[in-house]
N, C-alpha and C. Protein backbone atom coordinates (compact mmCIF):
# COMPACT_ATOMS: atom_id res chain seq x y z
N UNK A 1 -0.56 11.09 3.10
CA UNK A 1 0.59 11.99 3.08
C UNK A 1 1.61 11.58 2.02
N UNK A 2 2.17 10.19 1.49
CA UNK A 2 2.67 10.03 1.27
C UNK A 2 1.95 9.06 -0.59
N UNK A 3 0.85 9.33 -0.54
CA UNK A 3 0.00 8.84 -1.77
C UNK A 3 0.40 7.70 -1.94
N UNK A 4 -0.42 6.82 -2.97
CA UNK A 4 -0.26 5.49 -3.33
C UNK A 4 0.90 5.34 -4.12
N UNK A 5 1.13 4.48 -4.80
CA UNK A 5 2.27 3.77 -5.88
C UNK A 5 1.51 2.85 -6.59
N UNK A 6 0.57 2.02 -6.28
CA UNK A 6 0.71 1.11 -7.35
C UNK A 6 -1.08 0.17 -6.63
N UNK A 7 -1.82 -0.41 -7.43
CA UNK A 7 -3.05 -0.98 -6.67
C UNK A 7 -3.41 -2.19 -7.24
N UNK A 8 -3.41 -3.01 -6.55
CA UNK A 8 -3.95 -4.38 -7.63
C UNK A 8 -5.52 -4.68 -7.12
N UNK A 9 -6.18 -4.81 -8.00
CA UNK A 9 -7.91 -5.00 -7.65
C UNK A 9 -8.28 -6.59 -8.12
N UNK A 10 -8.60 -7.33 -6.82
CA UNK A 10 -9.23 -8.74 -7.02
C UNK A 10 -10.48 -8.87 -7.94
N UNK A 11 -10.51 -10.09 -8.41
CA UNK A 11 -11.91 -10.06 -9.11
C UNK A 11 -12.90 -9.72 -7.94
N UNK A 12 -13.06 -10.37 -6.62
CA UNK A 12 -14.09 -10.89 -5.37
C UNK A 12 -14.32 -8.82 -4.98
N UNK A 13 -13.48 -8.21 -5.69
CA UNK A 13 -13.45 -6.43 -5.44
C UNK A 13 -12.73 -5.50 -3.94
N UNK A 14 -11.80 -6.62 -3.72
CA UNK A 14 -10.95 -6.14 -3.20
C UNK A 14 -9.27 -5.80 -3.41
N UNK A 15 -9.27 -4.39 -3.40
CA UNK A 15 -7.86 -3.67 -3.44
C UNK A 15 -7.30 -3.91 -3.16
N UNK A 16 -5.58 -3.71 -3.06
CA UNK A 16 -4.55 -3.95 -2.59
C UNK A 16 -3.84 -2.14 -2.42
N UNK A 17 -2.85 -1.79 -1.87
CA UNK A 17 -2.41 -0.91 -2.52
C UNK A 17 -1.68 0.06 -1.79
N UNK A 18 -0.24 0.17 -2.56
CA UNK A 18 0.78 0.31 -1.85
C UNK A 18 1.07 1.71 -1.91
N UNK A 19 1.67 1.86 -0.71
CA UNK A 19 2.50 3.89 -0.43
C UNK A 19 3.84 3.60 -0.11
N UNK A 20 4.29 4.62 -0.11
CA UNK A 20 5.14 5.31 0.43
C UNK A 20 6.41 5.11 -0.42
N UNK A 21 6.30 5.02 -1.69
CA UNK A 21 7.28 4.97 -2.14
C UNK A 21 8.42 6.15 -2.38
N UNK A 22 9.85 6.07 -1.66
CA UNK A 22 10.48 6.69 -1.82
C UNK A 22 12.08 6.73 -2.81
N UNK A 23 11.92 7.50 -3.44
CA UNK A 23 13.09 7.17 -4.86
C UNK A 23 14.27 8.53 -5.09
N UNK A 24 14.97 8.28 -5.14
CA UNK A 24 15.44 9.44 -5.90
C UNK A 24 15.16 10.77 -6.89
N UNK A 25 15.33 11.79 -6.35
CA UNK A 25 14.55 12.63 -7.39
C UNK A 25 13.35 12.92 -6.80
N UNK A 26 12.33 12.16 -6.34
CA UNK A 26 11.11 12.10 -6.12
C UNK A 26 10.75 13.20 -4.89
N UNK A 27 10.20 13.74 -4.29
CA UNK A 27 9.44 15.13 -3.58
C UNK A 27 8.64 14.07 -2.59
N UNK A 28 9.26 13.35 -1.55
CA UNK A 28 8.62 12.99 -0.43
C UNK A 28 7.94 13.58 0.56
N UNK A 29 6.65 13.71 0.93
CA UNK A 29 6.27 14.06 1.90
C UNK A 29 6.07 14.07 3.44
N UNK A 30 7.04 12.48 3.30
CA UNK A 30 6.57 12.09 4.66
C UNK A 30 7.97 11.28 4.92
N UNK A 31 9.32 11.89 4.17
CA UNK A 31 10.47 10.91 3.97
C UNK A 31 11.06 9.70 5.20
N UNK A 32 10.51 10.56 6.48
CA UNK A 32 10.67 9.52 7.04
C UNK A 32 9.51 8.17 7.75
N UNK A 33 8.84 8.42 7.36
CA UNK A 33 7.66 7.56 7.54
C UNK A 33 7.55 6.48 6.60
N UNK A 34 7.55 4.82 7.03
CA UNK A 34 7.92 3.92 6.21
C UNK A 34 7.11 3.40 5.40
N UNK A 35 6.87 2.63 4.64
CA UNK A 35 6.06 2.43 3.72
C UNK A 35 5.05 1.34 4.09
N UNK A 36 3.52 1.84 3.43
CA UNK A 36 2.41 1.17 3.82
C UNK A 36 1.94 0.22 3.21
N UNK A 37 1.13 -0.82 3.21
CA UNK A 37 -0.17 -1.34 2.75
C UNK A 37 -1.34 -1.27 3.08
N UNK A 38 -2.42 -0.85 2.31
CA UNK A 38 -3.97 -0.43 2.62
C UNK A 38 -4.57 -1.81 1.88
N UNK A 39 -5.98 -2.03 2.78
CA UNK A 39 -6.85 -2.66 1.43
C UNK A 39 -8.31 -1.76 1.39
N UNK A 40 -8.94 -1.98 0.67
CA UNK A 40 -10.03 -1.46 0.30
C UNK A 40 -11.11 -2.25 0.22
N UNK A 41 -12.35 -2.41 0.20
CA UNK A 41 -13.74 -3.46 -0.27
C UNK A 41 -14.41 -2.49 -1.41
N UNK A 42 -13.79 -2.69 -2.54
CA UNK A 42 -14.83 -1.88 -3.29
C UNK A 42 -16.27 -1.68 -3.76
N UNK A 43 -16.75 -3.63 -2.65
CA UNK A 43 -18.03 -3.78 -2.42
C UNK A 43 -19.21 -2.73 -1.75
N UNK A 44 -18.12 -2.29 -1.15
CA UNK A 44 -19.47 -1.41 0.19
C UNK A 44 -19.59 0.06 -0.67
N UNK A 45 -20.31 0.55 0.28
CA UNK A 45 -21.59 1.79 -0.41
C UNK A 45 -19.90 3.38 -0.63
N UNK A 46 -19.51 3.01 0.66
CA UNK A 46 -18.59 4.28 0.91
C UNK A 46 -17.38 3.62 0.93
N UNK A 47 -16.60 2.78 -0.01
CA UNK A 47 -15.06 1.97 0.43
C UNK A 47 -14.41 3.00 0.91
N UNK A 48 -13.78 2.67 2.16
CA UNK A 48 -12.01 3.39 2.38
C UNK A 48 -10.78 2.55 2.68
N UNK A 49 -10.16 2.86 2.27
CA UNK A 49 -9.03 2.68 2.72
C UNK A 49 -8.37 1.97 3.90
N UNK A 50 -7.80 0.85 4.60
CA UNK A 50 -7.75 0.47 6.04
C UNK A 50 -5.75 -0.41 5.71
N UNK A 51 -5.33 0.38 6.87
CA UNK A 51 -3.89 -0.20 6.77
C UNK A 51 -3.83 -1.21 7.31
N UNK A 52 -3.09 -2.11 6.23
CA UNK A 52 -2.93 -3.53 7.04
C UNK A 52 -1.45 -3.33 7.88
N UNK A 53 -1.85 -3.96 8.96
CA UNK A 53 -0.73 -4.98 9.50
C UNK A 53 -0.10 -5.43 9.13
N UNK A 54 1.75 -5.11 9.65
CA UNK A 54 2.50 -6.25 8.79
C UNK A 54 3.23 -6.97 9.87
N UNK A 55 2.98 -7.79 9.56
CA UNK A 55 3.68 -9.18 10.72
C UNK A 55 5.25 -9.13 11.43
N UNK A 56 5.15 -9.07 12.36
CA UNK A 56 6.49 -8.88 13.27
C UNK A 56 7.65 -9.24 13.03
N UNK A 57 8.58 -8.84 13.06
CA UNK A 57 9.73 -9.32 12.30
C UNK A 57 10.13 -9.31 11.00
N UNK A 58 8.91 -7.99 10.12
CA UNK A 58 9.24 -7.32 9.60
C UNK A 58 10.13 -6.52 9.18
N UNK A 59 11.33 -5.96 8.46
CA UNK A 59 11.91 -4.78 8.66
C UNK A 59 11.09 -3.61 7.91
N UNK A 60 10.36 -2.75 8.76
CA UNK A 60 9.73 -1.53 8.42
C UNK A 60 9.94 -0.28 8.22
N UNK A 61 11.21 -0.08 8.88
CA UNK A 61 11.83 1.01 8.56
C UNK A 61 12.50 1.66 7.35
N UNK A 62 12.84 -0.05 6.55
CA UNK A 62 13.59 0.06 4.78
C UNK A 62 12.26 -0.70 4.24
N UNK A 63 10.81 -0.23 4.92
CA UNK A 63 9.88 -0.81 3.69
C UNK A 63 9.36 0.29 2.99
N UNK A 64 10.00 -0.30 1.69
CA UNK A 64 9.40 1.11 0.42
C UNK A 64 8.95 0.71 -0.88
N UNK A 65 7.71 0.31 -0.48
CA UNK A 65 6.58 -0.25 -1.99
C UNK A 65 7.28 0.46 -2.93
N UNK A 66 7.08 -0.57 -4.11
CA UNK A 66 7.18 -0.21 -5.65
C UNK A 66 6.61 -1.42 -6.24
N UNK A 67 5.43 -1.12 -6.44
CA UNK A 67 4.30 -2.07 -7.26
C UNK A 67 3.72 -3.17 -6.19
N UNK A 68 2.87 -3.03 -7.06
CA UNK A 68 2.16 -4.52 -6.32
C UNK A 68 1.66 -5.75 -7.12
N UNK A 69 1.65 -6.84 -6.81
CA UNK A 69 0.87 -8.04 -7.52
C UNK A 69 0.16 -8.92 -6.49
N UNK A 70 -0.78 -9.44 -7.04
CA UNK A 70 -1.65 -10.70 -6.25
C UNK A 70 -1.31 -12.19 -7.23
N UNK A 71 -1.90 -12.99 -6.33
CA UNK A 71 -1.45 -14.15 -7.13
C UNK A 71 -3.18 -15.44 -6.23
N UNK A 72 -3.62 -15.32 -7.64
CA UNK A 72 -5.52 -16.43 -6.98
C UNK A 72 -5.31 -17.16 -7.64
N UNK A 73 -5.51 -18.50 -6.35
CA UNK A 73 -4.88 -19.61 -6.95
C UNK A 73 -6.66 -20.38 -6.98
């Protein structure tokens, strides 16, 4: 509903990849619905999409992706 923003792809072929970004100007679809993280396995035959979990004590209500990075140490 609210499309991606931004995707970072591991070498091992897993996605990262963020929604819900909401900005000024911008044509939200889902304005009040807070912002996501998905990952992906771009290993398998049919990858989709699966929302991660974000750990409690989060604030989710002012979460609004804009980009993403990984960091392999």
């Amino acid at each position: 509903e609210t499309g991606s923003e931004d995707i970072d792809i591991l070498p091992n072929g897993l996605a990262f990849i963020s929604s819900g970004l909401k900005y000024p100007g911008l044509k939200s679809l889902a304005p009040d619905k807070p912002g996501e993280m998905f990952l992906m396995d771009l290993n398998e035959d049919n990858p989709r999409a699966v929302e991660l979990r974000i750990s409690r004590g989060f604030d989710l209500a002012s979460f609004n992706p804009h980009g993403i990075s990984t960091y392999v140490d």
